[in-house]
N, C-alpha and C. Protein backbone atom coordinates (compact mmCIF):
# COMPACT_ATOMS: atom_id res chain seq x y z
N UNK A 1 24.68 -68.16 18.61
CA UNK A 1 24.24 -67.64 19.89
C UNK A 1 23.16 -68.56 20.44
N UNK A 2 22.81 -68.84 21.49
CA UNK A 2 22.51 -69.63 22.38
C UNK A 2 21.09 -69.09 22.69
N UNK A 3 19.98 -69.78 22.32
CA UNK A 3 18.51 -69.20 22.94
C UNK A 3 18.32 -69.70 24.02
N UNK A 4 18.87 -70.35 25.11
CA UNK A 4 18.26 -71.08 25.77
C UNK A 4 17.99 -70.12 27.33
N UNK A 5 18.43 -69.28 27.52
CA UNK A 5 17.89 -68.19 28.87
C UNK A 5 16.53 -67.54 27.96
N UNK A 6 16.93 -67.38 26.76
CA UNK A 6 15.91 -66.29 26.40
C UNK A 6 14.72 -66.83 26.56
N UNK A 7 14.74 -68.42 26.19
CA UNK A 7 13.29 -69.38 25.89
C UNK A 7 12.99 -69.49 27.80
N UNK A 8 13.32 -68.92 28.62
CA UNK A 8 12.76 -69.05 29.49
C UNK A 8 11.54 -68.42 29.91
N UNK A 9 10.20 -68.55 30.73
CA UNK A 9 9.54 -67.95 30.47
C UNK A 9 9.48 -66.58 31.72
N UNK A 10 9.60 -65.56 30.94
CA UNK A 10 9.88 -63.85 31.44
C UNK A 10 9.24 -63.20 31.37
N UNK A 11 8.25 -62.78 32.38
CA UNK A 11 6.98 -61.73 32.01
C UNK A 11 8.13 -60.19 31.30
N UNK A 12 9.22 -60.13 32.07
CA UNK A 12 9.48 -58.59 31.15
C UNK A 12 9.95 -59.30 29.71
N UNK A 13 10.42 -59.90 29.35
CA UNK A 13 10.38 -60.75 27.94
C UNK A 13 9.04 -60.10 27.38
N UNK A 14 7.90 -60.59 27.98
CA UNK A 14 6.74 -60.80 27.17
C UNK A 14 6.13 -59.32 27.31
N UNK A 15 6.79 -58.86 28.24
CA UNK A 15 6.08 -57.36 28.50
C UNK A 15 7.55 -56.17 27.43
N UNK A 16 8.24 -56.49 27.34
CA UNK A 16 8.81 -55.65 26.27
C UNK A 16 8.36 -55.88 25.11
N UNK A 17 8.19 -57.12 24.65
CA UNK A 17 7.99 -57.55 22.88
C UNK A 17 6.99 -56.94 22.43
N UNK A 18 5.55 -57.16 23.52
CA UNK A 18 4.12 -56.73 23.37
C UNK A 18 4.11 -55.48 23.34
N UNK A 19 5.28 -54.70 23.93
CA UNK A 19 4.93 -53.26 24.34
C UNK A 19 4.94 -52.45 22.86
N UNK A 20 3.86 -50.87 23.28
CA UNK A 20 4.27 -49.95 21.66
C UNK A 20 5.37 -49.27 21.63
N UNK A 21 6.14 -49.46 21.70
CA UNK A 21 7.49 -48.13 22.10
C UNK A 21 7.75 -46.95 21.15
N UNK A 22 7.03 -47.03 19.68
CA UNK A 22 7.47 -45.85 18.94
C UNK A 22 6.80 -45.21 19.64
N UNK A 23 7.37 -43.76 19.27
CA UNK A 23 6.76 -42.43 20.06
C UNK A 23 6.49 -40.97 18.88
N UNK A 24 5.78 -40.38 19.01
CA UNK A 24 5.81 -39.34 18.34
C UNK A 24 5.88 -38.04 18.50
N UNK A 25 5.21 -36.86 17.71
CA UNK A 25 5.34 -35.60 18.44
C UNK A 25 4.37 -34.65 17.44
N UNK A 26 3.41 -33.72 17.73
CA UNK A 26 2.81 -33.01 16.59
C UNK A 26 4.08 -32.04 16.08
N UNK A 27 4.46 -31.21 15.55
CA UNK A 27 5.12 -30.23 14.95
C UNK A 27 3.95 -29.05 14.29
N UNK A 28 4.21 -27.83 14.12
CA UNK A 28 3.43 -26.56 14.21
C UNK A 28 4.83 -25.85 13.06
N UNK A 29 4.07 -25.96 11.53
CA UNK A 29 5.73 -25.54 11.12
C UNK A 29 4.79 -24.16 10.32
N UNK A 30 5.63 -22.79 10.84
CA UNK A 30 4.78 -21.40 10.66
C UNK A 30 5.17 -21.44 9.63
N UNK A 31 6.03 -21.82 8.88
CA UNK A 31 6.51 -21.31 7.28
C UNK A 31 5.27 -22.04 6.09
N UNK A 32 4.42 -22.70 7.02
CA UNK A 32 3.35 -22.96 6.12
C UNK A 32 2.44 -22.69 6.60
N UNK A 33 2.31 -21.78 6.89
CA UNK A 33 1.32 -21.33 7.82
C UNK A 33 0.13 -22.12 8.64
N UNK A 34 1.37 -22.46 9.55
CA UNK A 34 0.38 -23.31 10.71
C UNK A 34 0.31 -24.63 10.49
N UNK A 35 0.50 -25.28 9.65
CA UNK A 35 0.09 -26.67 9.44
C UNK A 35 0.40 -27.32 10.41
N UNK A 36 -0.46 -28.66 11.17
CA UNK A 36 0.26 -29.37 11.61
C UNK A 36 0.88 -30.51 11.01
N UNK A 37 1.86 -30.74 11.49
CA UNK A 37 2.39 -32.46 11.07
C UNK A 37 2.70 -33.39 12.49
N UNK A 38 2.55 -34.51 12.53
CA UNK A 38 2.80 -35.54 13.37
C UNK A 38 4.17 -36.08 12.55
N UNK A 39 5.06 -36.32 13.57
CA UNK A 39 6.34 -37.24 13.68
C UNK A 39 6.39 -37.98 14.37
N UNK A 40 6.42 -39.06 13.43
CA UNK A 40 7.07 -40.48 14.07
C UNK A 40 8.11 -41.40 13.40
N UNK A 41 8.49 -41.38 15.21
CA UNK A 41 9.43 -42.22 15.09
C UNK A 41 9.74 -43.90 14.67
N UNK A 42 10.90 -44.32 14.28
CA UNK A 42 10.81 -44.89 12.77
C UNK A 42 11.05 -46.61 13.71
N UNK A 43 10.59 -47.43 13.02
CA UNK A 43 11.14 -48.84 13.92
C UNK A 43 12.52 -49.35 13.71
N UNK A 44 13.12 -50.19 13.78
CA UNK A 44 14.23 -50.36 13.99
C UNK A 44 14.69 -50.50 12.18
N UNK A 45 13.81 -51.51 11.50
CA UNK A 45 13.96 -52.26 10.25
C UNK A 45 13.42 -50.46 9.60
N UNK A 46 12.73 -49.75 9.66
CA UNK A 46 12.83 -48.58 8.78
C UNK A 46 13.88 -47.85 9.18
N UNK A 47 14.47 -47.27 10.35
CA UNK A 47 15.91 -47.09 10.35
C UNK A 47 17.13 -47.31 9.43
N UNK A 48 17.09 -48.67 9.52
CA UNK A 48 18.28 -49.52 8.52
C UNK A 48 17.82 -49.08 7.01
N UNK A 49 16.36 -49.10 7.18
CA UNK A 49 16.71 -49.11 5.07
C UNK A 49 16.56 -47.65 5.36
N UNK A 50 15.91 -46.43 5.56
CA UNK A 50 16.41 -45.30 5.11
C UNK A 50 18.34 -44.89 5.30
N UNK A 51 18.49 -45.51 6.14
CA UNK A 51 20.21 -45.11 6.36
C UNK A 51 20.57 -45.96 4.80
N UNK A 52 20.43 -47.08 4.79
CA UNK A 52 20.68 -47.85 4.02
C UNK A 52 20.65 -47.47 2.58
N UNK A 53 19.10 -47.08 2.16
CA UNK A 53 18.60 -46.11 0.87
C UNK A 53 19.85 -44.52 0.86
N UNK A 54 19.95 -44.10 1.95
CA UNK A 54 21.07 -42.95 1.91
C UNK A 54 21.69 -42.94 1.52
N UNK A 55 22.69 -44.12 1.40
CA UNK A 55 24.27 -44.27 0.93
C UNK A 55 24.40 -43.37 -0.11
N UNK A 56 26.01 -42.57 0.03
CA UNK A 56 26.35 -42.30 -1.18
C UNK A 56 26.31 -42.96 -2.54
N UNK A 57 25.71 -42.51 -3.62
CA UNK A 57 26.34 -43.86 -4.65
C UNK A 57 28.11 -43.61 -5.15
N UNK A 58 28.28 -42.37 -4.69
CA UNK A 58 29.87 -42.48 -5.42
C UNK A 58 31.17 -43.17 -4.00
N UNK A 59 30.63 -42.75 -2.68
CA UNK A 59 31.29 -43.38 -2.19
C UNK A 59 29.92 -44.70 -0.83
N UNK A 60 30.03 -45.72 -0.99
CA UNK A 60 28.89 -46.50 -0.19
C UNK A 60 29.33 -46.56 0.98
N UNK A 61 30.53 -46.28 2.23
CA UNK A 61 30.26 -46.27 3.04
C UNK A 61 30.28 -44.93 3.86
N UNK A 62 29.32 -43.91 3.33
CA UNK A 62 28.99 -42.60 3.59
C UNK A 62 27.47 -42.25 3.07
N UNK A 63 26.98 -41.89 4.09
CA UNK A 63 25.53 -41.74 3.64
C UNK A 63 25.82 -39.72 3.48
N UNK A 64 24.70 -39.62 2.60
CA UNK A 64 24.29 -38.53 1.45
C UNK A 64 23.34 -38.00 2.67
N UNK A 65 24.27 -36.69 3.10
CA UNK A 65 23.47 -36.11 3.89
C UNK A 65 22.12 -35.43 3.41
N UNK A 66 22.33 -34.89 2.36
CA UNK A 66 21.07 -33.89 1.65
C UNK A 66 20.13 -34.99 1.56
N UNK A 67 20.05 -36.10 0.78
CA UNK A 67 19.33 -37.02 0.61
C UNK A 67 18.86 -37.88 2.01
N UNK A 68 18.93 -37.64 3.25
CA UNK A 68 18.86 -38.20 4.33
C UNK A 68 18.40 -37.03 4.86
N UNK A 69 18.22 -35.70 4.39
CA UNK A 69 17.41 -34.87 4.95
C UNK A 69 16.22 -34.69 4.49
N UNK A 70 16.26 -34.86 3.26
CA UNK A 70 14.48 -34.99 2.55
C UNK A 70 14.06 -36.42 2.97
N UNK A 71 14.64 -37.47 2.82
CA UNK A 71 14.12 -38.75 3.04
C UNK A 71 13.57 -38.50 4.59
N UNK A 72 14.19 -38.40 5.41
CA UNK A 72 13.78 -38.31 7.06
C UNK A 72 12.33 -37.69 7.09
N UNK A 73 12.12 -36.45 6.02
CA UNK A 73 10.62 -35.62 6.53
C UNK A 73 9.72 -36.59 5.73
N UNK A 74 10.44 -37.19 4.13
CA UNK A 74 9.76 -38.08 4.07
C UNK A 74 9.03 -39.46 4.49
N UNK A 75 9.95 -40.05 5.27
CA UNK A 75 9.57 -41.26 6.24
C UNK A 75 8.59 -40.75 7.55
N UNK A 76 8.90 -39.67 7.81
CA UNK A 76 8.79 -39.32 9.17
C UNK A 76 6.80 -38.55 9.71
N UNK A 77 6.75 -37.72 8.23
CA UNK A 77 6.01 -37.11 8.18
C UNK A 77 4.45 -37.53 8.00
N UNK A 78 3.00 -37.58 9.04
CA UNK A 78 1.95 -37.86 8.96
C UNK A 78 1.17 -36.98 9.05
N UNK A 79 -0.45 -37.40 9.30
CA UNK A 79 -1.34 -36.55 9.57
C UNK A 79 -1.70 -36.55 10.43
N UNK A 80 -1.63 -35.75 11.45
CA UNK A 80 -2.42 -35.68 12.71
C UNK A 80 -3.41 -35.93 13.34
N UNK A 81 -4.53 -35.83 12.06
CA UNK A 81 -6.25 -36.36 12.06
C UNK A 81 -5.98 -37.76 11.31
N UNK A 82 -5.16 -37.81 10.55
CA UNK A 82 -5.46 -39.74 10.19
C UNK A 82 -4.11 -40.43 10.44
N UNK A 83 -3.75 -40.69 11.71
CA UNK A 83 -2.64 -41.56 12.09
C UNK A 83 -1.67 -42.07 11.35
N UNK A 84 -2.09 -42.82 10.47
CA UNK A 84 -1.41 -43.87 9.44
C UNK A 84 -0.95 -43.18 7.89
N UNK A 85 -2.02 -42.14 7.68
CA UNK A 85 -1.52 -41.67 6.65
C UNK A 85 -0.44 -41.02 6.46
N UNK A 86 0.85 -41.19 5.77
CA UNK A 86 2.15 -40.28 5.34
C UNK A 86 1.41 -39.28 4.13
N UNK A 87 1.84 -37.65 4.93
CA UNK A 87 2.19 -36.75 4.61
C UNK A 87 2.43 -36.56 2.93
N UNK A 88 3.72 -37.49 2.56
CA UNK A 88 4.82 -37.46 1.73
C UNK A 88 4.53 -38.46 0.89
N UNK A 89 5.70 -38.62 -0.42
CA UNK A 89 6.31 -39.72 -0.99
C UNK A 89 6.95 -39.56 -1.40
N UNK A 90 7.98 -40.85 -1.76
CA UNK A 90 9.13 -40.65 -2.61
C UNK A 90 8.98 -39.70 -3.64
N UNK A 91 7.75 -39.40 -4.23
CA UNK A 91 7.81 -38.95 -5.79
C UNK A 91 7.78 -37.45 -5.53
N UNK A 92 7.81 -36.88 -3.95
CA UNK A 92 7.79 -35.19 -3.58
C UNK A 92 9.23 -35.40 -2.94
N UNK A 93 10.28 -36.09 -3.48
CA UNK A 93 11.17 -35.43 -3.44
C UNK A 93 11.82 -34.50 -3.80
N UNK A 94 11.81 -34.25 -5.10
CA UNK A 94 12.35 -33.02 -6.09
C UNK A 94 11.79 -31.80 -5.27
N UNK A 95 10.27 -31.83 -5.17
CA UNK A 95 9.69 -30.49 -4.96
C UNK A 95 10.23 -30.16 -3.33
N UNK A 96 10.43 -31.00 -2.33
CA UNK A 96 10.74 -30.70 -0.86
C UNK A 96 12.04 -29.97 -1.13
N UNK A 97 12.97 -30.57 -1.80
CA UNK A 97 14.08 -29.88 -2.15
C UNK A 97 14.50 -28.24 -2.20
N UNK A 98 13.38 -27.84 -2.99
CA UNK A 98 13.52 -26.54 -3.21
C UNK A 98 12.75 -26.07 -1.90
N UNK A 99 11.50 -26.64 -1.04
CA UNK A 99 10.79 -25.81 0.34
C UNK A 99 12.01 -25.87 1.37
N UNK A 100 11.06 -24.52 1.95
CA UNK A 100 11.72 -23.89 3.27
C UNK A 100 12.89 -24.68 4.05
N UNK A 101 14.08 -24.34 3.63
CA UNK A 101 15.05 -25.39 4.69
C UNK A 101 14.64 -25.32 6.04
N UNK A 102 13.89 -24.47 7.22
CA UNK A 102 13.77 -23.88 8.14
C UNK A 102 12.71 -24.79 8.44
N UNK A 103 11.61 -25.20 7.40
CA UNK A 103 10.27 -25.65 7.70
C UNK A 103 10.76 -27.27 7.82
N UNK A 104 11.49 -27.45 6.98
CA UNK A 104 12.00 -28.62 6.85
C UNK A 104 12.92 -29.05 8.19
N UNK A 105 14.06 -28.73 8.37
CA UNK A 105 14.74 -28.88 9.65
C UNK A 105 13.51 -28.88 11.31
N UNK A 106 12.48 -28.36 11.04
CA UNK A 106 11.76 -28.59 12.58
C UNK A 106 11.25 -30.19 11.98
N UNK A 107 11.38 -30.90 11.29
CA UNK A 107 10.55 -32.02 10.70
C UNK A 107 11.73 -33.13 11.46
N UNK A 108 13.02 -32.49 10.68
CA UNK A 108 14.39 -33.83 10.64
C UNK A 108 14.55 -33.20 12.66
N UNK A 109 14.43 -32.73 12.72
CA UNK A 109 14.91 -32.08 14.72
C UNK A 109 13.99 -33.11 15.29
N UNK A 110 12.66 -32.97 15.13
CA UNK A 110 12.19 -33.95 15.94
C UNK A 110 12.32 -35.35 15.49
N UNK A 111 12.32 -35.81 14.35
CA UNK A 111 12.54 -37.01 14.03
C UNK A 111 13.91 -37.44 14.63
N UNK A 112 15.03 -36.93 14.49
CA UNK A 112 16.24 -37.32 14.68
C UNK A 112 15.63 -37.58 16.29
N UNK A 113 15.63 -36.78 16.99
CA UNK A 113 14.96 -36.82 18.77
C UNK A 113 14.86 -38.11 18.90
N UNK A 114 13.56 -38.41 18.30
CA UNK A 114 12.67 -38.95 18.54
C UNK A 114 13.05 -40.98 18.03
N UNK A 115 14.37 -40.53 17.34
CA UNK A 115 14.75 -41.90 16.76
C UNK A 115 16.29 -42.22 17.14
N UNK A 116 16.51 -41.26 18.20
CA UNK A 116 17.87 -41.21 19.21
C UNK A 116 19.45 -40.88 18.30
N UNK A 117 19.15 -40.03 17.44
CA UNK A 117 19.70 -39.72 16.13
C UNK A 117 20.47 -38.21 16.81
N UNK A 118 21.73 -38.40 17.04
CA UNK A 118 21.66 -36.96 17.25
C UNK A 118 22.84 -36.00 16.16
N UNK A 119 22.96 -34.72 16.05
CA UNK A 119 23.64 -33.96 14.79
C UNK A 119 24.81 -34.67 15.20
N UNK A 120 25.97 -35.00 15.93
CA UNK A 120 27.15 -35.63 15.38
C UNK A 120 26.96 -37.13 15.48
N UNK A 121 26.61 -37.70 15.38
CA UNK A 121 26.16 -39.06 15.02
C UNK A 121 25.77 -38.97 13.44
N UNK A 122 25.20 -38.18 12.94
CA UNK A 122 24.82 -37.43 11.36
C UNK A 122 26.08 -37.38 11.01
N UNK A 123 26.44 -36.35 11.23
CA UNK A 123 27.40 -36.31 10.54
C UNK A 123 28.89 -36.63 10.67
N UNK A 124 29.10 -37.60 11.52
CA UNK A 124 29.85 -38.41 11.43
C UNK A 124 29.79 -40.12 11.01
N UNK A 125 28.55 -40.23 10.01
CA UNK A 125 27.89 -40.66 9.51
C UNK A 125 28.52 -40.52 7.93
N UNK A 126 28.16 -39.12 7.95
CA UNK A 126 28.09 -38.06 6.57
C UNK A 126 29.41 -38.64 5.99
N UNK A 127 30.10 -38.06 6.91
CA UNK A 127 32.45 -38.51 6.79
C UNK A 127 32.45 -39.52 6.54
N UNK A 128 32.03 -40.64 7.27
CA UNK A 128 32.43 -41.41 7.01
C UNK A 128 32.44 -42.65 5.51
C-alpha cells in the first residue's frame, strides 16, 4: 500500500492521531450496593488481544463466550476516584464467575456500547 497521500501534510491527519477518542461511562451496580465503577472503552490493540485471548481452545475460530464475559468486566473495569487503576485481574477470575450475573452484565452492556460491540456481533462471534 502506497503512503504517499497519507505523507501529505493534513491538519485532520494530525488532528485525528492527536485526538483522545476512548470514551467512558460511570456504572452504579445496586447488587453491590452502590458501588461505583468506571468503564472504559478498550483501544483498538486491547480489542484484538482480549477477542484474541477468548478463543475457544477446543475449537480456535470461535471465541468462548463465558470467558469473554468475565474478561470484558475484567479489561473494562476502573476506579472512578483513581482513573488508571483496574478494578480487576486476571487472578479474580474464578471468583467473578460465581458474582451476580445481573451485576456483571451492566459492566459487559456498557463496555460492549462503548467499544461498538453489539449482542449479535457476540454472538455471532460465539458460532462462529
Amino acid at each position: 500500500m502506497s503512503d504517499k497521500k497519507v505523507l501529505k501534510k493534513s491538519t485532520l491527519r494530525n488532528d485525528i492521531l492527536s485526538m483522545d477518542d476512548c470514551s467512558s461511562q460511570e456504572v452504579t451496580i445496586k447488587e453491590w450496593k452502590g458501588v461505583r465503577i468506571l468503564v472504559k472503552s478498550f483501544t483498538a490493540e486491547e480489542r484484538y488481544n482480549l477477542l484474541n485471548f477468548c478463543m475457544d481452545s477446543k475449537n480456535p475460530e470461535r471465541v468462548d463466550g463465558g470467558k469473554l464475559f468475565i474478561y470484558t468486566v475484567i479489561a473494562s473495569s476502573f476506579d472512578p476516584d483513581n482513573l488508571d487503576e483496574k478494578i480487576f485481574s486476571d487472578g479474580d477470575y474464578n471468583v467473578l464467575k460465581i458474582k451476580s450475573a445481573s451485576a456483571l452484565e451492566q459492566i459487559v452492556n456498557v463496555s460492549n456500547r462503548l467499544n461498538g460491540l453489539l449482542e449479535e456481533d457476540i454472538k455471532a462471534a460465539e458460532k462462529n
